[in-house]
N, C-alpha and C. Protein backbone atom coordinates (compact mmCIF):
# COMPACT_ATOMS: atom_id res chain seq x y z
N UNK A 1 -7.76 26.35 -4.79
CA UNK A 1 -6.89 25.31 -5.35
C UNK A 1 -6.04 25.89 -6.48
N UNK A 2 -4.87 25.61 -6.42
CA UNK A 2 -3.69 26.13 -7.51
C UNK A 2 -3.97 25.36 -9.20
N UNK A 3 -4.39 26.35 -10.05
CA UNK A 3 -4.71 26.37 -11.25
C UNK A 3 -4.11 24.77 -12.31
N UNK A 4 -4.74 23.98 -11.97
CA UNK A 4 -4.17 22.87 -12.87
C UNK A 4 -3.88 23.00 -14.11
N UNK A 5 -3.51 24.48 -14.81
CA UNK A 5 -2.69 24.36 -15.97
C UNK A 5 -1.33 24.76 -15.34
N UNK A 6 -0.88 24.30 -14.28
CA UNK A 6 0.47 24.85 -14.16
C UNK A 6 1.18 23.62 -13.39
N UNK A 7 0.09 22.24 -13.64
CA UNK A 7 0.71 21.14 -13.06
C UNK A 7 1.65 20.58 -14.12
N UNK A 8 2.28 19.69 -14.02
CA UNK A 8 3.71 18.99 -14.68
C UNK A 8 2.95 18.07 -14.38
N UNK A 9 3.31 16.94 -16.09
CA UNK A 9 3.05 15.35 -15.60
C UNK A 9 4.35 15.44 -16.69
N UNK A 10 4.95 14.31 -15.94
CA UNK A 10 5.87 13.96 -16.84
C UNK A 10 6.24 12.01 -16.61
N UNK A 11 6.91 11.63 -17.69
CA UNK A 11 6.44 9.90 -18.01
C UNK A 11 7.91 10.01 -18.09
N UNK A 12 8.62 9.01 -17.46
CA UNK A 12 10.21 8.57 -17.94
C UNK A 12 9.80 7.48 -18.32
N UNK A 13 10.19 7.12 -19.84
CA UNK A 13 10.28 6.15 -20.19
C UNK A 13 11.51 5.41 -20.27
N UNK A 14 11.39 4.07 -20.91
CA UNK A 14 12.95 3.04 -21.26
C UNK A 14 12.96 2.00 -20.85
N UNK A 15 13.79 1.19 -21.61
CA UNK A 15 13.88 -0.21 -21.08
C UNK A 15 13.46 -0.35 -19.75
N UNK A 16 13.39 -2.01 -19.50
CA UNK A 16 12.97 -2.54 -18.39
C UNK A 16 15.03 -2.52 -17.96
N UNK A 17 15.10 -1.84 -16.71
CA UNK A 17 16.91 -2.32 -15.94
C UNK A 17 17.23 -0.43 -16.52
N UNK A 18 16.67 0.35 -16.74
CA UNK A 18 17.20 2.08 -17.55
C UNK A 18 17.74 2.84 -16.68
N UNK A 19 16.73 2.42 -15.14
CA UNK A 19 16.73 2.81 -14.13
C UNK A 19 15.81 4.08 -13.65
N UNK A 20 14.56 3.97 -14.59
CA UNK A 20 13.14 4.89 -14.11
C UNK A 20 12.81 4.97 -12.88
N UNK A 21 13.11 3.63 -11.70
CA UNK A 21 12.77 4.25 -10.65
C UNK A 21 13.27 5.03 -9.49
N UNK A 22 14.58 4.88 -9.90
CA UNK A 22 15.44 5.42 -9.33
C UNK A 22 15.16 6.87 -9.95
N UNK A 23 15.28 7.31 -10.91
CA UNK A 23 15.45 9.20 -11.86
C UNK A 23 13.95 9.45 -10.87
N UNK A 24 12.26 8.50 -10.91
CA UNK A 24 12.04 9.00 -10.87
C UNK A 24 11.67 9.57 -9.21
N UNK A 25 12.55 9.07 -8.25
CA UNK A 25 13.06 9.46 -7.02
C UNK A 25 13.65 10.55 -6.63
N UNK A 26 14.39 10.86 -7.70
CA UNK A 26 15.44 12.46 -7.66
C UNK A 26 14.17 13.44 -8.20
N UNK A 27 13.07 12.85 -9.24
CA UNK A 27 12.55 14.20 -9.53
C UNK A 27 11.49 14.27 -8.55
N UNK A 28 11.05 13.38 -8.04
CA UNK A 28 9.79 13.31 -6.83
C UNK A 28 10.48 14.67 -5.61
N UNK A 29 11.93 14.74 -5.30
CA UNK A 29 12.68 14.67 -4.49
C UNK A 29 13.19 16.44 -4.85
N UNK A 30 13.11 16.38 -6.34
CA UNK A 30 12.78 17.93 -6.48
C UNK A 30 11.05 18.75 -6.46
N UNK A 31 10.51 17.90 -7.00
CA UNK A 31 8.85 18.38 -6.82
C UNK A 31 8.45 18.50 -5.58
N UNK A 32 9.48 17.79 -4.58
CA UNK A 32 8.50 17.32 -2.98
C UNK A 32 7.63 18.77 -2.41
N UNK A 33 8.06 19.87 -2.71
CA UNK A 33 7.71 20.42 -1.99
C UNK A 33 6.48 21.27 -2.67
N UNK A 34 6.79 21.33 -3.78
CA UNK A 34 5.42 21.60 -4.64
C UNK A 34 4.45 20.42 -4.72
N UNK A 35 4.29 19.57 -4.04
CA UNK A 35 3.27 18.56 -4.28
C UNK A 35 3.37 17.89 -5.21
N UNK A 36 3.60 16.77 -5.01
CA UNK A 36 3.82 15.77 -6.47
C UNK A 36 3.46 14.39 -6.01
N UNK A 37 2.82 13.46 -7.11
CA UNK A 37 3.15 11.49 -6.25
C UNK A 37 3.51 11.09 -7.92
N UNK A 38 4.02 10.05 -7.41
CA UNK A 38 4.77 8.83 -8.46
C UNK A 38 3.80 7.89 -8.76
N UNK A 39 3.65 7.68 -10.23
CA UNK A 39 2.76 7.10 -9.94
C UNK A 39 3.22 5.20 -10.91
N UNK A 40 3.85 4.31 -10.09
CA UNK A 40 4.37 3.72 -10.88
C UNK A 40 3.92 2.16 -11.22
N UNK A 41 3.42 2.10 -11.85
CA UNK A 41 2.67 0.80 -12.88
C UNK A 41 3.16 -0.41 -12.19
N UNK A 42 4.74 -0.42 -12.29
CA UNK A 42 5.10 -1.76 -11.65
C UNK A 42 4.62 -2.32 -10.62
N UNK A 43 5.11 -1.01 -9.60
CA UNK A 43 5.41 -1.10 -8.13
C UNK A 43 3.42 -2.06 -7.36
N UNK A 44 2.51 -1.03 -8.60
CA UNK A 44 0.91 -1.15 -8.19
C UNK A 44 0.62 -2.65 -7.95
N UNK A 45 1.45 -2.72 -9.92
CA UNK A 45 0.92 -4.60 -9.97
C UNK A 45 1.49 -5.52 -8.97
N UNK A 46 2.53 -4.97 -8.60
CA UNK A 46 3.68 -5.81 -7.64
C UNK A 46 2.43 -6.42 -6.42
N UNK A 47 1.86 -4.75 -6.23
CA UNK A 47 0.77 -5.30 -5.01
C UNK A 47 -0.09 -6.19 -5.15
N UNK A 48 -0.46 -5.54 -6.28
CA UNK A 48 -1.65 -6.51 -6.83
C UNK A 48 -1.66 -8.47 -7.47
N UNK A 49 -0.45 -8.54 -7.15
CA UNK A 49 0.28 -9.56 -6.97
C UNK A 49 -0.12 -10.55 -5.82
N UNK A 50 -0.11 -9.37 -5.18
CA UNK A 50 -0.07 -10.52 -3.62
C UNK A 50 -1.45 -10.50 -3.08
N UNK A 51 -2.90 -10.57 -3.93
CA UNK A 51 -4.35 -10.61 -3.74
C UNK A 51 -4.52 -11.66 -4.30
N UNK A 52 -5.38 -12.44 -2.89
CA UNK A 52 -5.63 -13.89 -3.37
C UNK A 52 -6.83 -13.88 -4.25
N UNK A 53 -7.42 -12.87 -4.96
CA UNK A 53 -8.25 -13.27 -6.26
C UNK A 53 -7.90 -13.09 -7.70
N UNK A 54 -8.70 -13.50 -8.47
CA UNK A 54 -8.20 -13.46 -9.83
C UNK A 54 -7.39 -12.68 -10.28
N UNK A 55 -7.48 -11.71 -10.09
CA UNK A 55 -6.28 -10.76 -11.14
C UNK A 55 -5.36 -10.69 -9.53
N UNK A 56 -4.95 -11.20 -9.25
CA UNK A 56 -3.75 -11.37 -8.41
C UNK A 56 -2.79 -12.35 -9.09
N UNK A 57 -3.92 -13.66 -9.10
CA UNK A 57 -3.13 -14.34 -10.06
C UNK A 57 -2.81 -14.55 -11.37
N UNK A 58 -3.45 -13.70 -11.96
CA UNK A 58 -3.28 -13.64 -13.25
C UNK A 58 -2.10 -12.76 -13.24
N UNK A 59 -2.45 -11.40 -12.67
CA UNK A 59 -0.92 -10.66 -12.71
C UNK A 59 0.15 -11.34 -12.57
N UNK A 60 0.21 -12.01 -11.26
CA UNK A 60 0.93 -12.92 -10.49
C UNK A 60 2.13 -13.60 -12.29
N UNK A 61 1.22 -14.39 -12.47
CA UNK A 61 1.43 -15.03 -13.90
C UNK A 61 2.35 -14.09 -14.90
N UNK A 62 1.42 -12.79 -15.18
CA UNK A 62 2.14 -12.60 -16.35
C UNK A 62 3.23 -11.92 -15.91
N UNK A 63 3.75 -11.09 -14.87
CA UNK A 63 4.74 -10.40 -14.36
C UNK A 63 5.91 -11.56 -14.18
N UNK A 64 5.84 -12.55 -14.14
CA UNK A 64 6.71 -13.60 -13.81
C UNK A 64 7.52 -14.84 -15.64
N UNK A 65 6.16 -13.97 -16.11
CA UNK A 65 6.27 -14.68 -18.06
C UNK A 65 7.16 -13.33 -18.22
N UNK A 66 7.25 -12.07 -17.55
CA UNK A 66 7.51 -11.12 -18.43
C UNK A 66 6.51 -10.39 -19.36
N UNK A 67 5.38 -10.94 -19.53
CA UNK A 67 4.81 -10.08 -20.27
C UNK A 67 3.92 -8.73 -19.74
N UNK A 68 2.69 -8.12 -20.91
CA UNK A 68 2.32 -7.27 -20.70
C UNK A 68 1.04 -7.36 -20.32
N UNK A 69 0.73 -6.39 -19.46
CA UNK A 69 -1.07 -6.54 -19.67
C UNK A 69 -1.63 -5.36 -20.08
N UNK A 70 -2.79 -5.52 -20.11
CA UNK A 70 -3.37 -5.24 -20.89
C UNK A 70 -3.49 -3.69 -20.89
N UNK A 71 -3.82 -2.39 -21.23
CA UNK A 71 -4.00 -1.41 -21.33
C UNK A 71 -5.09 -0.89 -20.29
N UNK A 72 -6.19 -1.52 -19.95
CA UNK A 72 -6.91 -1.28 -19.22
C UNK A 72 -6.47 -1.78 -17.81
N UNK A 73 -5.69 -2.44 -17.60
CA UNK A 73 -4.93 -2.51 -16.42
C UNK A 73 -4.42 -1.54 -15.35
N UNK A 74 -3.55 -0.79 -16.65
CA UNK A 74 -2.36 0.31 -16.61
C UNK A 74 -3.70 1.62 -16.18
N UNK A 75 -4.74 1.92 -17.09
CA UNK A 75 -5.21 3.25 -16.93
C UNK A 75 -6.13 2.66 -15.02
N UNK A 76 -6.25 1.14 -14.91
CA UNK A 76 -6.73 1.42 -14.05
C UNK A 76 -6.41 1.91 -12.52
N UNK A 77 -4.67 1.75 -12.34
CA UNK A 77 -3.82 2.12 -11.51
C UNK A 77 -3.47 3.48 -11.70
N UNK A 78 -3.83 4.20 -13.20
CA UNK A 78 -4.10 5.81 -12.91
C UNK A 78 -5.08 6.40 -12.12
N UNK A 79 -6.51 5.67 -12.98
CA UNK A 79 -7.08 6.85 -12.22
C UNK A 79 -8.00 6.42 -11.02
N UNK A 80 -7.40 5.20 -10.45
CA UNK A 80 -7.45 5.18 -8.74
C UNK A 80 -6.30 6.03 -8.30
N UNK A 81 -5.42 6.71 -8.88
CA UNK A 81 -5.05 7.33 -7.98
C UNK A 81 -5.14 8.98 -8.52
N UNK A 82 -5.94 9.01 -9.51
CA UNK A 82 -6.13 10.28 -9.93
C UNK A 82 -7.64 10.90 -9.63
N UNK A 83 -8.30 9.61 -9.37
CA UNK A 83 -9.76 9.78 -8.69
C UNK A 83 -9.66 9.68 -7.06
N UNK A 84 -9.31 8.67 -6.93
CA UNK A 84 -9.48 8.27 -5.08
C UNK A 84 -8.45 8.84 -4.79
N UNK A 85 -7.52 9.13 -4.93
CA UNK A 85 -6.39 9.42 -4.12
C UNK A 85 -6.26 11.33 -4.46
N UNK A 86 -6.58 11.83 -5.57
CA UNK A 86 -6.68 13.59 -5.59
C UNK A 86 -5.22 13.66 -6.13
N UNK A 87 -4.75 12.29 -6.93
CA UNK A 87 -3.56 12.90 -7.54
C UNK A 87 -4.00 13.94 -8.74
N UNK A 88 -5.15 14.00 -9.11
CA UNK A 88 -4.84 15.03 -10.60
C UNK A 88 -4.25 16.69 -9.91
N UNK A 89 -4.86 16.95 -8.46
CA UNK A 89 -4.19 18.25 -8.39
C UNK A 89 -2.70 18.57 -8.02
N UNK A 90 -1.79 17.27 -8.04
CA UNK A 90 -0.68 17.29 -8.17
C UNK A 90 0.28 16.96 -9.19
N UNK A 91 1.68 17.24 -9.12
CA UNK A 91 2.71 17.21 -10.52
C UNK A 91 3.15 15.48 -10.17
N UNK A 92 2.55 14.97 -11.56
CA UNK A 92 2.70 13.60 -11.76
C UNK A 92 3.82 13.23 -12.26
N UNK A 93 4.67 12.20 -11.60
CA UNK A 93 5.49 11.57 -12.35
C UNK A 93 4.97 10.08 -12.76
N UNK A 94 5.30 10.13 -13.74
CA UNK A 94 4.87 8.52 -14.10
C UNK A 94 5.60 7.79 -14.33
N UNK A 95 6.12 6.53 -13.79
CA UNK A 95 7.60 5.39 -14.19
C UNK A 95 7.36 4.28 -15.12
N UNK A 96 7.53 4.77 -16.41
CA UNK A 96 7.54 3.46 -16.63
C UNK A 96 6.09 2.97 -17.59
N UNK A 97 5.39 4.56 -17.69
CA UNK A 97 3.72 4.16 -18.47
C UNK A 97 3.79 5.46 -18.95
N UNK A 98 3.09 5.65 -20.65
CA UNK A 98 2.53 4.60 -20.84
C UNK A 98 3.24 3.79 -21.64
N UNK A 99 2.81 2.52 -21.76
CA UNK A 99 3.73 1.52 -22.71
C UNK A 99 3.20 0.90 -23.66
N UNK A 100 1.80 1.43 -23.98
CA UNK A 100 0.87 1.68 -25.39
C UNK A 100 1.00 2.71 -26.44
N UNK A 101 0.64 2.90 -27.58
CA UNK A 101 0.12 4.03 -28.09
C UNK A 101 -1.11 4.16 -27.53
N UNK A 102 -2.14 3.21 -27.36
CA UNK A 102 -3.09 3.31 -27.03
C UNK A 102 -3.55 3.93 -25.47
N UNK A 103 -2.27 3.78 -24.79
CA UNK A 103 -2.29 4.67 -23.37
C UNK A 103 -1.92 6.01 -23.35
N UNK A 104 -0.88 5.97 -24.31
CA UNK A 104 -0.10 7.27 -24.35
C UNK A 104 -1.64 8.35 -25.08
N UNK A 105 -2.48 8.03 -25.36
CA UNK A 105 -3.59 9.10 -26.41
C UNK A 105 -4.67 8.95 -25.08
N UNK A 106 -4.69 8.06 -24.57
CA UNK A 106 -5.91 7.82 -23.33
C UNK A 106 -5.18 9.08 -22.46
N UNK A 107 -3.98 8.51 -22.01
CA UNK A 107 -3.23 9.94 -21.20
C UNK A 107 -3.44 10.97 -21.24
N UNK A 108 -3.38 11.80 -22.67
CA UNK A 108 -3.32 12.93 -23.03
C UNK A 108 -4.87 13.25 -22.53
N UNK A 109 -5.66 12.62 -23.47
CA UNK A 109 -7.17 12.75 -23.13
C UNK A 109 -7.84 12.86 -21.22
N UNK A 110 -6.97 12.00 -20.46
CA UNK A 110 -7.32 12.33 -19.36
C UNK A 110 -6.54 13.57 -18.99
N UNK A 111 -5.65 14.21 -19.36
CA UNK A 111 -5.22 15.42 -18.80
C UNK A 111 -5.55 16.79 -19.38
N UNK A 112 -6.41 16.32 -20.72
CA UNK A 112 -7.18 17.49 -21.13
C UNK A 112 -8.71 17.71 -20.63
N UNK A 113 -8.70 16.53 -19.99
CA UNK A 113 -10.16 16.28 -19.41
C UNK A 113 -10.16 17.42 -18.29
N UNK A 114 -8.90 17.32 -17.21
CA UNK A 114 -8.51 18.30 -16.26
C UNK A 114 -8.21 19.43 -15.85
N UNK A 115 -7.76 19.90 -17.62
CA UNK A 115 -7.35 21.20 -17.82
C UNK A 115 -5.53 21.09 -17.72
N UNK A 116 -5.06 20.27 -17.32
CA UNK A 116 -3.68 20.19 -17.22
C UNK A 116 -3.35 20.31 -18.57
N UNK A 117 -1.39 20.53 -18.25
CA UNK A 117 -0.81 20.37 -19.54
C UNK A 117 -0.72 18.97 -20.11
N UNK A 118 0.12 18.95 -21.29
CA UNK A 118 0.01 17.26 -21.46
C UNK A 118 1.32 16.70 -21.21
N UNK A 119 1.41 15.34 -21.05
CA UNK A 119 2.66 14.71 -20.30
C UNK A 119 3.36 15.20 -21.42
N UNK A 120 5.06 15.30 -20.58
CA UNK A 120 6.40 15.37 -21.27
C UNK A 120 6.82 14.46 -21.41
N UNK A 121 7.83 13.07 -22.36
CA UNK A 121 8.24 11.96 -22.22
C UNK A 121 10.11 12.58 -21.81
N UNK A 122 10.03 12.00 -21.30
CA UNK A 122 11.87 11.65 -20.67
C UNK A 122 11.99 9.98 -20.95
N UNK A 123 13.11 10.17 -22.46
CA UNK A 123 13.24 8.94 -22.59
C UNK A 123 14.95 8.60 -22.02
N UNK A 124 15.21 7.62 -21.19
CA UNK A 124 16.27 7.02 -20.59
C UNK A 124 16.79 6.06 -21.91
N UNK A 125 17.70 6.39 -22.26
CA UNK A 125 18.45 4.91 -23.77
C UNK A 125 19.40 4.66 -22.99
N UNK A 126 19.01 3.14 -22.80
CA UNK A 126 20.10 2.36 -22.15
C UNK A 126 20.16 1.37 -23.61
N UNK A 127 20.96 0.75 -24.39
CA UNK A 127 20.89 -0.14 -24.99
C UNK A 127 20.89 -1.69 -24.76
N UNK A 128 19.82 -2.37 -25.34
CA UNK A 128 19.83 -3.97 -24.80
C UNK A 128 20.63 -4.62 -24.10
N UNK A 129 22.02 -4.86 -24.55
CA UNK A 129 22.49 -5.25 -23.83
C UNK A 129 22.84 -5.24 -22.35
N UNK A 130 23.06 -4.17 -22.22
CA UNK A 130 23.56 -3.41 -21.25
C UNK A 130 21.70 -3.49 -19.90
N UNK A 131 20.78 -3.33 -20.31
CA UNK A 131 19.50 -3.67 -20.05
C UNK A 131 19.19 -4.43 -19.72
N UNK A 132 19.82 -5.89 -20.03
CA UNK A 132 20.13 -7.17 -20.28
C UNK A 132 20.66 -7.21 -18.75
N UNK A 133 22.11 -7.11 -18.95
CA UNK A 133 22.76 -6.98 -18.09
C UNK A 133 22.60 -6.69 -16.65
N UNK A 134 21.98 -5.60 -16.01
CA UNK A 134 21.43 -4.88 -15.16
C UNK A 134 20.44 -5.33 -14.63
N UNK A 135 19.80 -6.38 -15.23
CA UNK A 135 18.81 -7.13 -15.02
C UNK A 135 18.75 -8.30 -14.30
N UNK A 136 19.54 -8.79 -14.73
CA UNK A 136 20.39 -9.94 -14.31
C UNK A 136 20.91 -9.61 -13.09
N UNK A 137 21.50 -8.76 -13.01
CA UNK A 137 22.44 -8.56 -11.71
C UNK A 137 21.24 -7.88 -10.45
N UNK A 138 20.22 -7.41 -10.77
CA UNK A 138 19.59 -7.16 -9.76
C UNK A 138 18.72 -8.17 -8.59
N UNK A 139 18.29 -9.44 -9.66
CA UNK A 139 17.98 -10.53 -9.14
C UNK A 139 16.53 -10.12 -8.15
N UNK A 140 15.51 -9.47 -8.96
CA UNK A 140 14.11 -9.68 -8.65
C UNK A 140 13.69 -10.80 -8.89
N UNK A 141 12.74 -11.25 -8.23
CA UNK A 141 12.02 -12.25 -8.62
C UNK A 141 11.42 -12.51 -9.94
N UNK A 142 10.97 -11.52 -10.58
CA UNK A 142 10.46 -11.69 -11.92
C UNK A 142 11.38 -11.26 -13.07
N UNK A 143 12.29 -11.64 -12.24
CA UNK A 143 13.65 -10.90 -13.56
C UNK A 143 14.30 -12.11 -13.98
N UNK A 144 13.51 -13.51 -14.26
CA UNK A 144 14.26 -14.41 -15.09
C UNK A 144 14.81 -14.18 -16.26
N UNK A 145 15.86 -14.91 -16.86
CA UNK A 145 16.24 -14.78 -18.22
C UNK A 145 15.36 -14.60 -19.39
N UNK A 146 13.72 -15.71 -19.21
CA UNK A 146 13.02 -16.00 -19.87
C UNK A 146 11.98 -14.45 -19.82
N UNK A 147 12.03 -14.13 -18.80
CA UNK A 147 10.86 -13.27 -18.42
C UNK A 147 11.65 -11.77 -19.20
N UNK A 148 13.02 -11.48 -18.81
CA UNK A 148 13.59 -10.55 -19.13
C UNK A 148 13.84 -10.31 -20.68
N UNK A 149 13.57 -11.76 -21.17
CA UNK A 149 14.03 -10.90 -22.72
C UNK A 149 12.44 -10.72 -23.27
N UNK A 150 11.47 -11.19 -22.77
CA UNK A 150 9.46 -11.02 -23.11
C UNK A 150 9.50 -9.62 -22.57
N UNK A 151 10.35 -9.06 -21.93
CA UNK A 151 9.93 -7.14 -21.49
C UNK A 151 10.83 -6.58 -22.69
N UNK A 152 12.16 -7.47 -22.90
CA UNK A 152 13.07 -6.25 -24.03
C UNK A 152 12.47 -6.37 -25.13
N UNK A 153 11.57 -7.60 -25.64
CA UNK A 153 11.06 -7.91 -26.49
C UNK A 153 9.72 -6.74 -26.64
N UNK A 154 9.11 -7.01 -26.01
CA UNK A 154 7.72 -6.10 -26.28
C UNK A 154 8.47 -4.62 -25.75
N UNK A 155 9.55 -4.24 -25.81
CA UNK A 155 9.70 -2.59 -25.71
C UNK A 155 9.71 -2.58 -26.86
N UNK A 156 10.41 -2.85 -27.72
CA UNK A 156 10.55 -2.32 -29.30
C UNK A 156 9.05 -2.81 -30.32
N UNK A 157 8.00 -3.27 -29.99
CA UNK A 157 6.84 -3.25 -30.20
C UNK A 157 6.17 -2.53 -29.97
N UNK A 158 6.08 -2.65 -28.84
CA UNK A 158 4.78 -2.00 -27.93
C UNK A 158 5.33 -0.47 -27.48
N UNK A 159 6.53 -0.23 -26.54
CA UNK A 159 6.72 0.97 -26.36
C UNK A 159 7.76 1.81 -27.35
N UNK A 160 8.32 1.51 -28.41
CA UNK A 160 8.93 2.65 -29.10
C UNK A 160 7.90 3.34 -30.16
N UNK A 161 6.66 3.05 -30.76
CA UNK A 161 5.60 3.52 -31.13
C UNK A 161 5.14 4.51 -30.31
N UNK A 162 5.16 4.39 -28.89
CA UNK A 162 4.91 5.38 -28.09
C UNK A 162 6.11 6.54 -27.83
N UNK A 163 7.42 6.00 -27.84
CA UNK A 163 8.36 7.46 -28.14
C UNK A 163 7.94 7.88 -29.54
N UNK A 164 8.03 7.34 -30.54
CA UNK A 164 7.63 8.01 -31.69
C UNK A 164 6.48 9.28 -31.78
N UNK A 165 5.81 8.69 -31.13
CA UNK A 165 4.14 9.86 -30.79
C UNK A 165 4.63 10.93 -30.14
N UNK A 166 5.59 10.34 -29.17
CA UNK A 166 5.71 12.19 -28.33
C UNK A 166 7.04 12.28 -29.09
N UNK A 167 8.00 12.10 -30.44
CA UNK A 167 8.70 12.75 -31.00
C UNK A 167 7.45 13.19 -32.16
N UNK A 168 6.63 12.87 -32.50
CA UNK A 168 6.03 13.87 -33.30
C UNK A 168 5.13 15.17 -32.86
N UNK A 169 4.87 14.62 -31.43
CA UNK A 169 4.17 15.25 -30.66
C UNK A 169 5.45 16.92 -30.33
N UNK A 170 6.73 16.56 -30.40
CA UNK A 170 7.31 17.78 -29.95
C UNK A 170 7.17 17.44 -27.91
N UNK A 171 6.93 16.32 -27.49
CA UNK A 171 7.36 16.47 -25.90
C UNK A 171 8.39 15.72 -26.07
N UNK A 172 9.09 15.07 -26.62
CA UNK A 172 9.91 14.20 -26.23
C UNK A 172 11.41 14.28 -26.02
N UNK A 173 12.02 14.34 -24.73
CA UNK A 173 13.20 14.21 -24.03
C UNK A 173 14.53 13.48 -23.79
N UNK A 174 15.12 13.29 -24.33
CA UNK A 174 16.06 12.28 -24.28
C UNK A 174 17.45 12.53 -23.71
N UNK A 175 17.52 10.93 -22.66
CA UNK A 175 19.29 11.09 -21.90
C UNK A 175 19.62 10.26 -22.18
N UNK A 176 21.52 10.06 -21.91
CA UNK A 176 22.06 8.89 -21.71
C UNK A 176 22.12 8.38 -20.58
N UNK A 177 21.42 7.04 -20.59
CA UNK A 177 20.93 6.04 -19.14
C UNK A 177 22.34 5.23 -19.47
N UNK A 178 22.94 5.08 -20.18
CA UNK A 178 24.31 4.34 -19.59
C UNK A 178 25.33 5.27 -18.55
N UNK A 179 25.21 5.77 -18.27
CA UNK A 179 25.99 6.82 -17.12
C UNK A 179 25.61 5.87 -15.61
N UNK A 180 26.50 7.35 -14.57
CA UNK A 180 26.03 6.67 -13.01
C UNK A 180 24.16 7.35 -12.88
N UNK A 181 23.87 6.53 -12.20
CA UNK A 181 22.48 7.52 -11.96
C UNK A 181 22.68 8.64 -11.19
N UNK A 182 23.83 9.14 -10.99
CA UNK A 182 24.07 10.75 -10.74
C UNK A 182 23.47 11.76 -11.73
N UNK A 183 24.49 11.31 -12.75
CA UNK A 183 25.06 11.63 -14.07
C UNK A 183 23.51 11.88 -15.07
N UNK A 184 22.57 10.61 -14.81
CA UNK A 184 21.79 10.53 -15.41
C UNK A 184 20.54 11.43 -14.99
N UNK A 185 20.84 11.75 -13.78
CA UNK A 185 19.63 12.89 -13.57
C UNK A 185 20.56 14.45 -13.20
N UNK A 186 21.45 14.66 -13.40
CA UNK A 186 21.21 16.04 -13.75
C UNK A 186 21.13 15.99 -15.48
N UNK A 187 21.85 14.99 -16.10
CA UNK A 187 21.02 14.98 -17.30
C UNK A 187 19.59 15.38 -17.48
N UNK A 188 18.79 15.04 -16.62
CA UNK A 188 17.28 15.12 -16.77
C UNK A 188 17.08 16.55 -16.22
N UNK A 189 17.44 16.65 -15.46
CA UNK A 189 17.65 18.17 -14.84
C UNK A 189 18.07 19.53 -15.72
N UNK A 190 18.73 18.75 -16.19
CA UNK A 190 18.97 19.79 -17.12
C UNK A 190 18.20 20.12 -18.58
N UNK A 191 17.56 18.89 -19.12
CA UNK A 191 17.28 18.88 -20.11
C UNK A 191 15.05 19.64 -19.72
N UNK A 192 14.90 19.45 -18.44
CA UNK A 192 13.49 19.58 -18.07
C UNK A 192 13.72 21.13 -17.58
N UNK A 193 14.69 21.73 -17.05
CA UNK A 193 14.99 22.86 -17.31
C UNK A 193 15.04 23.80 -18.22
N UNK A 194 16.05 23.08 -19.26
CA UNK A 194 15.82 24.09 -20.89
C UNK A 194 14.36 24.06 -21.33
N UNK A 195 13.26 22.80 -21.27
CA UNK A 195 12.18 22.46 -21.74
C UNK A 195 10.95 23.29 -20.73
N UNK A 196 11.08 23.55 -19.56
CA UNK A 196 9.90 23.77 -18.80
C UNK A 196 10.52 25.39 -18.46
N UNK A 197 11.68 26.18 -18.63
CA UNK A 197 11.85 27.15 -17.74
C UNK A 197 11.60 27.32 -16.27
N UNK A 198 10.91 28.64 -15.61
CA UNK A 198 10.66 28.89 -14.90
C UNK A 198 9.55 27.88 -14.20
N UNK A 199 9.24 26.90 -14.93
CA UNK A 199 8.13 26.51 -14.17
C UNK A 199 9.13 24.78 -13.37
N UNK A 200 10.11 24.97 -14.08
CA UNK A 200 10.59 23.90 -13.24
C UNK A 200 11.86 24.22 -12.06
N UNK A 201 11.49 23.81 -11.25
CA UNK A 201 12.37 24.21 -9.86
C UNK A 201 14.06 23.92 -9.72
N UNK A 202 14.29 24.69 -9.11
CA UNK A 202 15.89 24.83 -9.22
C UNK A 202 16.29 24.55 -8.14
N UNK A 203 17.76 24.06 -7.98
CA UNK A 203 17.77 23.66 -6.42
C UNK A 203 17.93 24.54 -5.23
């Protein structure tokens, strides 16, 4: 098995509308061939949505208020797929988590548990409005007005404490997410290039 200090996890963070799942499609799309999975918070609960028992509907609920859950939620859609599924021996992307401090230090801790390196943050700045905006126009189901400003709301709570950690930490990455999402990932491309060298793939 190929030495898990030479795996990549890396976390795009940013607003809810930044467009994380899309960037993190182009980088899945460069990793594909070195082995990589996505591992993305939303997409899990989305499923977990549609289970007719309790935390179906409870998710059900709060994904539709906009709000957050809980921390133990989030690590538990990691490490089913870092236990059952054998993602730790692959290069993780993560969309969108963690969106704690309290996840972002659990994180680290599970990837020192592994021997891996520790996540890189790629932060996407789209500004509110514009976040706002994008949101609106996509017309998910849980993208009410009401629901959409309870996610812009708890980013500047809950997740800019967590860019702060990986700017003190020295991982932290930053693009401009107001661009096309062309634009916005060779941004990332470029910037995970200067940051990773040789260990990140070229086209």
């Amino acid at each position: 098995m190929e030495n898990l200090r030479e795996k990549l996890t890396i976390s795009l963070l940013g607003r809810s509308g930044c467009g994380k799942g899309t960037q993190a499609k182009f980088v899945m799309e460069r990793l594909k061939s070195k082995g990589a999975i996505h591992v993305s918070t939303g997409v899990l609960l989305r499923k977990l949505m549609q289970s007719p028992a309790p935390a179906g509907r409870i998710t059900r609920r709060i994904m539709e208020e906009g709000g957050l859950h809980p921390s133990w939620v989030a690590a538990y859609t990691w490490f089913k797929i870092l236990f059952e599924e054998r993602g730790s021996e692959r290069h993780l992307i993560f969309d969108g988590t963690p969106r704690r401090l309290w996840e972002a230090k659990l994180l680290d801790d599970v990837m020192r548990w592994h021997g891996r390196p520790l996540p890189l943050c790629v932060y996407i700045d789209v500004r509110r409005p514009e976040a706002m905006r994008r949101l609106l126009l996509r017309s998910r189901a849980d993208d009410t007005p009401g629901a959409i400003k309870n996610r812009l709301d708890y980013f500047q709570k809950d997740v800019v404490p967590v860019l702060q950690y990986y700017k003190r930490q020295k991982r932290f990455l930053q693009v401009d997410g107001g661009q096309s999402p062309e634009k916005v990932w060779h941004a990332i491309d470029a910037v995970l290039a200067k940051r990773l060298g040789n260990k990140w793939p070229r086209k």
